[in-house]
Protein backbone atom coordinates (compact mmCIF):
# COMPACT_ATOMS: atom_id res chain seq x y z
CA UNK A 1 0.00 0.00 0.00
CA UNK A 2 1.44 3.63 -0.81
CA UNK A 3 1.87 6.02 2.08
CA UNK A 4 -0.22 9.15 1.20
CA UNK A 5 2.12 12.19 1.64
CA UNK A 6 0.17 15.21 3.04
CA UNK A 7 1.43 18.62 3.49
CA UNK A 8 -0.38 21.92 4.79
CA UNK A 9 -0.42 25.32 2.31
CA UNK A 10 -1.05 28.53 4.00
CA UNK A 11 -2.55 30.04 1.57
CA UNK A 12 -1.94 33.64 2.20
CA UNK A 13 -3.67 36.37 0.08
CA UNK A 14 -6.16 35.21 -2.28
CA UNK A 15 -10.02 34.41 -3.03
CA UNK A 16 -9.27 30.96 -1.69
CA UNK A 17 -8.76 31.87 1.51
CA UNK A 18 -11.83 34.03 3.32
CA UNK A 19 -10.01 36.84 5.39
CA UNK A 20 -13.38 38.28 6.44
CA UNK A 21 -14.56 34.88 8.07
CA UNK A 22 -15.17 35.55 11.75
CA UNK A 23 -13.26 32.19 12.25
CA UNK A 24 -10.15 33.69 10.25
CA UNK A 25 -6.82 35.22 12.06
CA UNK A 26 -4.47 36.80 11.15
CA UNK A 27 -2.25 36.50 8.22
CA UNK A 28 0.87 37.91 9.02
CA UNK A 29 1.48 37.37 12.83
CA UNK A 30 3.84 34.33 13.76
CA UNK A 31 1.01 32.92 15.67
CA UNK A 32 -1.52 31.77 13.05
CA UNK A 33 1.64 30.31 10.98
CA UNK A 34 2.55 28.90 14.36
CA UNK A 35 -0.88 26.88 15.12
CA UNK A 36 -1.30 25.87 11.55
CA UNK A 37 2.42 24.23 10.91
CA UNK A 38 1.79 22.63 14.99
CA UNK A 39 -1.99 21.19 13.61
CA UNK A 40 -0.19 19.88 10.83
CA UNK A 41 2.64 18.33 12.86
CA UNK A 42 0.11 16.66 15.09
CA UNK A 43 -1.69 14.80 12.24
CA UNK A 44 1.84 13.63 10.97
CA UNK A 45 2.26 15.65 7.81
CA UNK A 46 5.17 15.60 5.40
CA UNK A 47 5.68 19.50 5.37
CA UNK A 48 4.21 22.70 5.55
CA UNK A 49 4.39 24.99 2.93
CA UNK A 50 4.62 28.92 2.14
CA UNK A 51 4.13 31.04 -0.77
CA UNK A 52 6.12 34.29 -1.75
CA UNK A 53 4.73 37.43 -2.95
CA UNK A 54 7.28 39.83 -4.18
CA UNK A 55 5.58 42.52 -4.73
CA UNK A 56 1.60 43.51 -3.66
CA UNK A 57 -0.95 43.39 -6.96
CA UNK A 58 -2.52 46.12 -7.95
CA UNK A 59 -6.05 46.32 -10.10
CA UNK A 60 -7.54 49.85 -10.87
CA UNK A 61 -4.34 51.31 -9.99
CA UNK A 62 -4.99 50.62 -6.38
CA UNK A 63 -3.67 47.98 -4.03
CA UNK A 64 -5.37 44.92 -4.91
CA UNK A 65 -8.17 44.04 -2.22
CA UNK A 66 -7.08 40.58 -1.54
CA UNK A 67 -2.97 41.62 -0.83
CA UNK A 68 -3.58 44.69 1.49
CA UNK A 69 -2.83 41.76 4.35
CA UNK A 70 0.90 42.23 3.24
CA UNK A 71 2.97 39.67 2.67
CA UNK A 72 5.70 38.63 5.04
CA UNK A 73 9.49 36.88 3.92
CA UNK A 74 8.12 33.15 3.98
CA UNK A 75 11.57 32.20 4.95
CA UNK A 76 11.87 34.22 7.90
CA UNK A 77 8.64 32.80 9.01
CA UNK A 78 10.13 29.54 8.66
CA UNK A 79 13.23 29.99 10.26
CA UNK A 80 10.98 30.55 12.97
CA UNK A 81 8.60 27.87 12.38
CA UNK A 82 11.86 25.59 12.72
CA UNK A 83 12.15 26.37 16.76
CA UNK A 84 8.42 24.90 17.24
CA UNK A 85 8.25 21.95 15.03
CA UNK A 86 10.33 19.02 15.68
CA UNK A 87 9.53 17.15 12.51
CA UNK A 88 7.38 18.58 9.95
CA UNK A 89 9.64 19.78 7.04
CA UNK A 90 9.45 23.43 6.24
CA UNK A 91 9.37 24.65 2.46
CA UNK A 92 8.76 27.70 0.77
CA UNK A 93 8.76 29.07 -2.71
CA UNK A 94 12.18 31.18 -3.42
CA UNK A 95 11.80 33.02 -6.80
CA UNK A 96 14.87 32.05 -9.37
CA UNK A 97 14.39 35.31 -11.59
CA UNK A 98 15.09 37.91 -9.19
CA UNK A 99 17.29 36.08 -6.46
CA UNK A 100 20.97 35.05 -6.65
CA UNK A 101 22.21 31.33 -5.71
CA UNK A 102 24.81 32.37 -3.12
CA UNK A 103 21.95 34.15 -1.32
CA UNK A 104 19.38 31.76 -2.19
CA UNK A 105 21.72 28.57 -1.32
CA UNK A 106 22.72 30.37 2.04
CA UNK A 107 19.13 31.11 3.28
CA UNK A 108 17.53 27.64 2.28
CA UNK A 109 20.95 26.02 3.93
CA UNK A 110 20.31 27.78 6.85
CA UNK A 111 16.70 27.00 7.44
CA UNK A 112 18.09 23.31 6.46
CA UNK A 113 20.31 23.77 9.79
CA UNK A 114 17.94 25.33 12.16
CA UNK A 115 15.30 22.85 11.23
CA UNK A 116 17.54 19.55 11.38
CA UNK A 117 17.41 18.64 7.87
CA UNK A 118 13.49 19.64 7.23
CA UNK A 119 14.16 22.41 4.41
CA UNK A 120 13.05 22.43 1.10
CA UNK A 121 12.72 25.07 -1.63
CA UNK A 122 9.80 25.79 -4.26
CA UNK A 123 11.49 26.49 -7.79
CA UNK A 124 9.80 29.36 -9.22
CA UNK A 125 10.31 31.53 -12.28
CA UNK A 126 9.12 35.04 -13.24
CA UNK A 127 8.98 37.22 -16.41
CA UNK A 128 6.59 40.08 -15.42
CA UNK A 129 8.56 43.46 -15.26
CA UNK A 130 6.00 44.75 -13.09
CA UNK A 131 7.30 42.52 -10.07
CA UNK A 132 10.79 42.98 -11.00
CA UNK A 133 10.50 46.94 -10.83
CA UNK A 134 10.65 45.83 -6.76
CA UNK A 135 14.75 44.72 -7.76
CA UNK A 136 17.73 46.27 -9.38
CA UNK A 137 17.06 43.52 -12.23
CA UNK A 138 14.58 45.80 -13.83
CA UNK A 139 12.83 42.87 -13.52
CA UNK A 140 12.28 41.92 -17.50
CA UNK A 141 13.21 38.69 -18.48
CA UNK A 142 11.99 37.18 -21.72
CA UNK A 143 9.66 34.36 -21.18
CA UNK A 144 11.89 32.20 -23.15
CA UNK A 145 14.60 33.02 -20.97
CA UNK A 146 13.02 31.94 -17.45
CA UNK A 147 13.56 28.28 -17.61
CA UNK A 148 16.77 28.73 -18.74
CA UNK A 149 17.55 30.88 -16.07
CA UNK A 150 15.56 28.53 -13.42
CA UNK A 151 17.85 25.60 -14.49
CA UNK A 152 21.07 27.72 -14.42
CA UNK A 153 20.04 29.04 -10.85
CA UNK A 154 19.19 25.94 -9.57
CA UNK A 155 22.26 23.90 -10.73
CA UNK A 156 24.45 26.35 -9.15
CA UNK A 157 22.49 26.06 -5.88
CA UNK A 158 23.02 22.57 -5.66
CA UNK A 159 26.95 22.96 -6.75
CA UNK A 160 27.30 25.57 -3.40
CA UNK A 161 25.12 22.68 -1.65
CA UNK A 162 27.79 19.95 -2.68
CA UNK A 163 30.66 22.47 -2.06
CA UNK A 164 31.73 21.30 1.38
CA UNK A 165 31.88 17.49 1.65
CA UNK A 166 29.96 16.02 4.17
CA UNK A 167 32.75 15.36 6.53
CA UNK A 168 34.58 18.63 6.40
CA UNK A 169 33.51 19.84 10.24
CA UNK A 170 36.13 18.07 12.38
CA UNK A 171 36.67 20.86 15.27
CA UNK A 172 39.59 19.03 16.83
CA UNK A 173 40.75 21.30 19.45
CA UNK A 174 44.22 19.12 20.11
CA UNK A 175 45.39 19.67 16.08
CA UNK A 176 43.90 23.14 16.07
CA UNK A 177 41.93 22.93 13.11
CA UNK A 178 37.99 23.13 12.56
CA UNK A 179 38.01 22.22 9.49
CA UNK A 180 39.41 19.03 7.33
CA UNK A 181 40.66 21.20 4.07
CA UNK A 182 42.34 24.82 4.40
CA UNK A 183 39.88 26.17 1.92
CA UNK A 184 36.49 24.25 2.30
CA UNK A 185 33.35 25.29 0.23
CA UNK A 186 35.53 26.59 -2.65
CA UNK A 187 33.79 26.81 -6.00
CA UNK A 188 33.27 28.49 -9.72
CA UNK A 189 30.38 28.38 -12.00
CA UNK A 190 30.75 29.95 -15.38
CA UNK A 191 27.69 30.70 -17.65
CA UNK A 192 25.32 32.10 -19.58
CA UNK A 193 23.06 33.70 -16.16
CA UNK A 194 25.42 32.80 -13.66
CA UNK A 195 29.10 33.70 -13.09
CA UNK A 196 30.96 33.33 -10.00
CA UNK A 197 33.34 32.10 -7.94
CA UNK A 198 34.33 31.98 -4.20
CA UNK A 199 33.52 29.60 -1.08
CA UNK A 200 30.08 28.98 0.11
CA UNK A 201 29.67 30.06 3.89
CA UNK A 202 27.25 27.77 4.90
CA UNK A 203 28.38 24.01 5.63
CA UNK A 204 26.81 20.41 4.13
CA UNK A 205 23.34 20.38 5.87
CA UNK A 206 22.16 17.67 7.59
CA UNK A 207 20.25 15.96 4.67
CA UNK A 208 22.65 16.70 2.08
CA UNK A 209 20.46 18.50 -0.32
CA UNK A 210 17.33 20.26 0.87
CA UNK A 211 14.04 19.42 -1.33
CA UNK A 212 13.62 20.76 -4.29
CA UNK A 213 9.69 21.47 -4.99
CA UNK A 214 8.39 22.55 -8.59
CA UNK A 215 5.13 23.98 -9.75
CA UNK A 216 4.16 24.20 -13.40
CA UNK A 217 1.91 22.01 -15.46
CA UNK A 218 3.04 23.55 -19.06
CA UNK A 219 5.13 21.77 -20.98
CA UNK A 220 8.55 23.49 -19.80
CA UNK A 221 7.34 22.99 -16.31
CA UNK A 222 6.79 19.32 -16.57
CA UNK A 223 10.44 18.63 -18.09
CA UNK A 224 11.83 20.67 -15.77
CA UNK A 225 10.09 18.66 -13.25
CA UNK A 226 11.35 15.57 -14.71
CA UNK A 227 15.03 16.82 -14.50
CA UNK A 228 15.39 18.11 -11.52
CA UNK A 229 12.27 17.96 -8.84
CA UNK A 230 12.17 16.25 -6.11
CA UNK A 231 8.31 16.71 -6.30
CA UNK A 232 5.92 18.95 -8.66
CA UNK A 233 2.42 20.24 -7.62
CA UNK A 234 -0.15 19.78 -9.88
CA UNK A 235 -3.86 21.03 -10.24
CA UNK A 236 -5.67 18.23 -11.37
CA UNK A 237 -8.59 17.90 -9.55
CA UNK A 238 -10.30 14.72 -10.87
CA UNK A 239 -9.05 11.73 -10.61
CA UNK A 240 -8.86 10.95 -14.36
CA UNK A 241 -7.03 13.78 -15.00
CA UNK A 242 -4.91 13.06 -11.99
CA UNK A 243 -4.10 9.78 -14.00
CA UNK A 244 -3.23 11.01 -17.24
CA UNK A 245 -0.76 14.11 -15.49
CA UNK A 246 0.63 11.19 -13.30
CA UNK A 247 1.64 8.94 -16.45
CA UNK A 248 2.94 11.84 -18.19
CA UNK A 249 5.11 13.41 -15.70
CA UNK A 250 6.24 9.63 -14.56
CA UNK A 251 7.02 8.70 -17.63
CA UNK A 252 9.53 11.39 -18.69
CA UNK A 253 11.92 10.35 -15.50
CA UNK A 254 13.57 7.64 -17.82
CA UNK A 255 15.32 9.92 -20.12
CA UNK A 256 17.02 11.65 -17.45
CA UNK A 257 17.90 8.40 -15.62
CA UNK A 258 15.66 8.68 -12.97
CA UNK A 259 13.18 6.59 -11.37
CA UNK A 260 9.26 6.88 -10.76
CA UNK A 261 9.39 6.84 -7.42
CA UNK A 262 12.03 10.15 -7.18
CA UNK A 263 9.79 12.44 -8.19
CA UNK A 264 6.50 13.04 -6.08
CA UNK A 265 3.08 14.32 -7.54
CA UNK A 266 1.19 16.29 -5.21
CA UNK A 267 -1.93 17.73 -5.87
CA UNK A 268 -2.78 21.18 -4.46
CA UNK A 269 -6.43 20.37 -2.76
CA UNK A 270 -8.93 22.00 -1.22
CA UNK A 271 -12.01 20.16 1.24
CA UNK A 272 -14.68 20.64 3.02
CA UNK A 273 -16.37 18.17 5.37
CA UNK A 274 -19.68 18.05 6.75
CA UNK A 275 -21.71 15.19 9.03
CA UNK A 276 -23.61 14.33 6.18
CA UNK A 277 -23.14 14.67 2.61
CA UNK A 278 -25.84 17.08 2.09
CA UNK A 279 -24.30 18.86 4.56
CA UNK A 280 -21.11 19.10 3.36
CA UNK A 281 -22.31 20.20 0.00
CA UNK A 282 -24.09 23.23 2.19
CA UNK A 283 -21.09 24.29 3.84
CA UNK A 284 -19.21 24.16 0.25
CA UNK A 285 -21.63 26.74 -1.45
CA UNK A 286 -21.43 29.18 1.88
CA UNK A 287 -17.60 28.81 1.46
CA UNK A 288 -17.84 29.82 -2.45
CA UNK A 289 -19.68 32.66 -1.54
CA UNK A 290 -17.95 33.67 0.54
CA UNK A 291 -14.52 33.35 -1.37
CA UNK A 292 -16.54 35.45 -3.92
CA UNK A 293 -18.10 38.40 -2.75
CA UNK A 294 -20.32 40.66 -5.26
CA UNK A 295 -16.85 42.84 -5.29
CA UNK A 296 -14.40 40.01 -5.87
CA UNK A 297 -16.41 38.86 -8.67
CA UNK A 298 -16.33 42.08 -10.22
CA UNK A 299 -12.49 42.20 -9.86
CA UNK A 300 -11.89 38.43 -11.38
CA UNK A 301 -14.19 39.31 -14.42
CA UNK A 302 -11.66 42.48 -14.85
CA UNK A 303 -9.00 40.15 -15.38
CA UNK A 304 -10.31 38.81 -18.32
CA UNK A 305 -11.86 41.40 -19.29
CA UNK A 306 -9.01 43.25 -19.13
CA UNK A 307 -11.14 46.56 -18.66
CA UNK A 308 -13.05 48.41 -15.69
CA UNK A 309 -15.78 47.23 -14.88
CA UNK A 310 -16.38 48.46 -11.70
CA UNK A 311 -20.42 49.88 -12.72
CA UNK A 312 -21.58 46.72 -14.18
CA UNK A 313 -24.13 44.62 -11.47
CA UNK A 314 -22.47 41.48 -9.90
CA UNK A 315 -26.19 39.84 -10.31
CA UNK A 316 -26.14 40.86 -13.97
CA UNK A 317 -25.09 39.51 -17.26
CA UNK A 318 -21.45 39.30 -18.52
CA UNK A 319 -20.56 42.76 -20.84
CA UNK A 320 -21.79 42.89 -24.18
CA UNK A 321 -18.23 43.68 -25.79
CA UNK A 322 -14.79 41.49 -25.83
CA UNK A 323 -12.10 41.38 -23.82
CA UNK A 324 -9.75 44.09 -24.53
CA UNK A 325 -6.58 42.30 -26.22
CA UNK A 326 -3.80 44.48 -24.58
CA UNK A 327 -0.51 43.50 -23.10
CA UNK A 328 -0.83 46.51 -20.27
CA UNK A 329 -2.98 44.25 -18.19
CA UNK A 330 -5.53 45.89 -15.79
CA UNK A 331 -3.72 43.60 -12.80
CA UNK A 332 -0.49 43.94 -12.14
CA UNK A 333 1.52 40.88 -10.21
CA UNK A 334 -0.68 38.19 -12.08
CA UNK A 335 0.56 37.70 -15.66
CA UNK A 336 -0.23 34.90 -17.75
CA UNK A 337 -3.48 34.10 -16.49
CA UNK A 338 -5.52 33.40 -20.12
CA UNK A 339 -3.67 32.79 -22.56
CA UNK A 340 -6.19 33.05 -25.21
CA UNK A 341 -8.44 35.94 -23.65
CA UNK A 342 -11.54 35.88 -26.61
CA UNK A 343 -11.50 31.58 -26.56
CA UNK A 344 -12.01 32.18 -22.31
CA UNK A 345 -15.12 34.61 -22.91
CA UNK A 346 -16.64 32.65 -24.86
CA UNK A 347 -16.60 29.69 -23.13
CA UNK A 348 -17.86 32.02 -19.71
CA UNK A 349 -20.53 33.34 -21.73
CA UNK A 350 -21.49 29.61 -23.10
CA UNK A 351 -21.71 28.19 -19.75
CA UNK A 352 -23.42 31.71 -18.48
CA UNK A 353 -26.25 31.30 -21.01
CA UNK A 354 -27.16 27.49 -20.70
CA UNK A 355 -27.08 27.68 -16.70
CA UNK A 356 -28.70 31.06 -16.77
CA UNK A 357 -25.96 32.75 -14.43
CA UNK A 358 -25.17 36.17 -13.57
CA UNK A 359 -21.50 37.58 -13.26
CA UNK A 360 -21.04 36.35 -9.31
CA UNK A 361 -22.53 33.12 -9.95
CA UNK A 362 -20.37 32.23 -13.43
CA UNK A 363 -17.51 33.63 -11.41
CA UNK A 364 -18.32 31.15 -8.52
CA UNK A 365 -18.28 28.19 -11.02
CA UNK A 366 -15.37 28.95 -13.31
CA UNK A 367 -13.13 30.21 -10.76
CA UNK A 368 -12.62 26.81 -9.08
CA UNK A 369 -14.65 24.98 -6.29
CA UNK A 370 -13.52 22.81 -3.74
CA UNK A 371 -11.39 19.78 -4.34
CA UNK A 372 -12.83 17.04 -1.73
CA UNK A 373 -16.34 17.61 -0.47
CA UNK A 374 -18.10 14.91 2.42
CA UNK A 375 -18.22 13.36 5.24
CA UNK A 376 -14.92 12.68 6.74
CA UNK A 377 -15.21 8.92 5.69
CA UNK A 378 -15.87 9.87 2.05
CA UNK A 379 -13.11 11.93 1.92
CA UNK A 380 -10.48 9.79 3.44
CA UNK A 381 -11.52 7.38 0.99
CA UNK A 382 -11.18 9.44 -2.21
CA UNK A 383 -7.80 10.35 -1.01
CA UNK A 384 -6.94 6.88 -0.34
CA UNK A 385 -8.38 6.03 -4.08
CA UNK A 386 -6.15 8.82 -5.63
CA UNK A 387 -3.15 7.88 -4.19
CA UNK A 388 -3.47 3.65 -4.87
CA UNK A 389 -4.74 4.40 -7.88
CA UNK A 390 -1.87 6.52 -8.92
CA UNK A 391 -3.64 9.57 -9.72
CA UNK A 392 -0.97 11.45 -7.33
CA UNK A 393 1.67 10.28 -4.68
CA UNK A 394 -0.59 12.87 -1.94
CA UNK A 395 -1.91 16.32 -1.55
CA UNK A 396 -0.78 19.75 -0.66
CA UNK A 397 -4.12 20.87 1.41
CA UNK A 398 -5.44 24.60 1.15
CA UNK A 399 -7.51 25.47 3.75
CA UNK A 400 -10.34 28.15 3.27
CA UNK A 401 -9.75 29.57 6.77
CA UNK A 402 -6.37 30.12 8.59
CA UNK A 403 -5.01 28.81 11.07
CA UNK A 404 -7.87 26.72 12.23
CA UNK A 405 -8.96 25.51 8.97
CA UNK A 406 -6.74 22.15 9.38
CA UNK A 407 -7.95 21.29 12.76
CA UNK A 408 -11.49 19.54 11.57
CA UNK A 409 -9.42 17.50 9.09
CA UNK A 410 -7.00 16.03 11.28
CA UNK A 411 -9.19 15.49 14.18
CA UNK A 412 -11.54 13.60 11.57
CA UNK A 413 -10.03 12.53 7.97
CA UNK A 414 -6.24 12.10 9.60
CA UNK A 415 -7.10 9.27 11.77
CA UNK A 416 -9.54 7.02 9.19
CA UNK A 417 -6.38 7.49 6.82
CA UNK A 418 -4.48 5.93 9.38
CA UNK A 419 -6.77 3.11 10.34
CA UNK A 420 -6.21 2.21 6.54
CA UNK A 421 -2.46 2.02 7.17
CA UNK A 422 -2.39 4.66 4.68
CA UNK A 423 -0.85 7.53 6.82
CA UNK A 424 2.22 6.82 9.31
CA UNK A 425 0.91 6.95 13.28
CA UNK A 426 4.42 8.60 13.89
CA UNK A 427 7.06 9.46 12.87
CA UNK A 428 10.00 7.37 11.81
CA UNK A 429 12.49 9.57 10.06
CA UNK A 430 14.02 13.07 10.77
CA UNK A 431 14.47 14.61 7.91
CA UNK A 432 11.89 16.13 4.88
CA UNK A 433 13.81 13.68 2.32
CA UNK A 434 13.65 10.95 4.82
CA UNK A 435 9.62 11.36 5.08
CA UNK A 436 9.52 11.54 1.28
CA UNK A 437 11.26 8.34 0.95
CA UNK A 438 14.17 9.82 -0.97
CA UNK A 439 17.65 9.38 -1.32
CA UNK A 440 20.35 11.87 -0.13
């Protein structure tokens, strides 16, 4: 039977998460990341994970609504994280367009340290030049560029990683010397985004190489995956389409010499649970409605629309007119969202017509809905099915509330998983790569 591996998203600043619930804290004091990470320790999760927002949105030419919660350095709250956890691993999404790798390798190494071997890093990339006006960059980097970049970035990272050996520490006070080699951590890369040379400051951590975490379902995304992850999230919410994302992804490991079971496919996934299923259904329309106020809708439609539309009705119909097909984007800090901006209306306006939905309501079912709705039996079993039927290798849970939206699932989903022999009872390794089941 395959272990499920389950980690816990705190999900930040966004219409998943419902910042005006009277059962939501708050989302930039240590103490909500605090109870989540120690909710998710006590039902025996793999990691936690953070986000990283570089720089706050803006719509209108105002401070996005959903960002003006600010955005703390997801690292810091991890190093921090590290002194009350003992074994949940700690990862967080480090940005490889605008960062360099000694700093990058330093700060990830360090958590790595402070944690005991529990760190693990979220490869990201970034083109928008609105984020990067936050850096001396500039910020532009042409789209074709950012993998490039990303796989540059990270190899270097894991060369300053592999720079001291593992048993280079010898602090023997009777021959005077700390270390085994008069110049440990020396090392050069040369090429085309990275050039540099020196000695790392930051010794081998404990396991070796921290995690490497990738998200990206596009084509580039899943090689890179394939190359180099440790383990990619994903978005497929049914299980069919879980299938057919696991096979693909799987099955590109081969040409780089790797193994299925090295690379871990981890759905992100949202839930709600209820005492019946009818009641679970209940609480997931309140929580969609709530994720989508009249307001909120009104800003997501702007994003396709790519125009004000701050006087049309939430209740109402969808604008007469098209999208406006401009690269100046009314939202800044989101690029890339549809692709094909005329092929998206008409598909809204399709399913707005033959359900006979206004703007909130089309919003509430295009925008996404939640992953795993029932009782707490049904869902443990779907998430049992996923997993053994190799749909994914686990989940990376979202919940709609922080920091108590975990609690209910791991006082209620947690220990059915468990009963199944699905879900360790404790733990038996130390490390984030240990939990993973992956070699050093």
């Amino acid at each position: 039977m395959k272990q499920i591996i389950l980690a816990a998203h705190f999900p930040g600043v966004n219409n998943t998460t419902v910042w005006s619930d009277p059962a939501a804290g708050s989302q930039i004091e240590f103490e909500s990341f605090e109870r989540l990470a120690r909710t998710a320790e006590r039902g025996r999760f793999d990691f936690f994970f953070l986000a990283e927002g570089l720089r706050l949105r803006e719509q209108r030419g105002r401070i996005h609504d959903l960002d003006v919660v600010g955005r703390p350095d997801n690292v810091t709250v991890l190093g921090g994280l590290a002194a009350v956890t003992t074994h949940l691993g700690l990862t967080g999404t480090v940005n490889s367009t605008f960062n360099e790798p000694v700093d990058l390798a330093r700060r990830i190494a360090t958590l790595d340290h402070l944690s005991g071997g529990r760190a693990g890093w979220n490869v990201v990339t970034s083109w928008d030049a609105f984020t990067g006006e936050n850096f001396r960059r500039g910020g532009y980097l042409d789209r074709a560029d950012r993998y490039s970049r990303a796989e540059e970035v990270l190899q270097t990272v894991r060369e300053l990683w592999d720079a001291w050996d593992a048993d280079e520490l010898v602090a023997d006070p009777a021959a005077g010397r700390f270390t085994r080699h008069d110049w440990p951590g020396a090392y050069a890369h040369r090429g085309r985004h990275v050039d540099i040379e020196g000695h790392f400051p930051v010794p081998r951590s404990p396991q070796g190489r921290p995690i490497i975490l990738q998200a990206g379902d596009s084509e580039q995304g899943r090689e890179f995956a394939a190359r180099s992850a440790d383990a990619i999230f994903s978005r497929h919410g049914t299980l069919e389409a879980g299938k057919a994302f696991y096979a693909d992804v799987k099955g590109r490991l081969a040409a780089y010499g790797r193994r299925p079971d090295e690379l871990k496919i981890l759905p992100a996934s949202t839930f709600v649970l209820g005492d019946s299923e009818a009641d679970a259904q209940e609480r997931a329309h309140h929580i969609r409605r709530q994720q989508v106020s009249p307001q909120t809708a009104i800003l997501l439609l702007e994003q396709l629309w790519n125009k004000d539309l701050s006087d049309l009705d939430p209740e109402g119909p969808l604008p007469p007119f098209d999208p406006v097909l401009d690269d100046d984007t009314i939202i800044k800090g989101r690029a890339g969202m549809y692709p094909d901006r005329l092929a998206t209306a008409a598909q809204w306006r399709a399913i707005a017509e033959e359900r006979k939905l206004g703007i909130r309501d089309l919003i509430i079912e295009v925008t996404g809905r939640q992953t795993f709705i029932g009782t707490p039996q049904r869902v443990a079993a779907t998430l049992h099915e996923f997993v053994q039927s190799d749909a994914a290798d686990g989940f990376i849970l979202v919940p709609h509330v922080v920091p108590g939206g975990l609690d209910e699932f791991v006082d209620t989903v947690v220990p059915l998983l468990q009963e199944r022999g699905a879900l360790r009872t404790e733990y038996t390794t130390t490390t984030l790569r240990g939990h993973l089941g992956l070699a050093a």
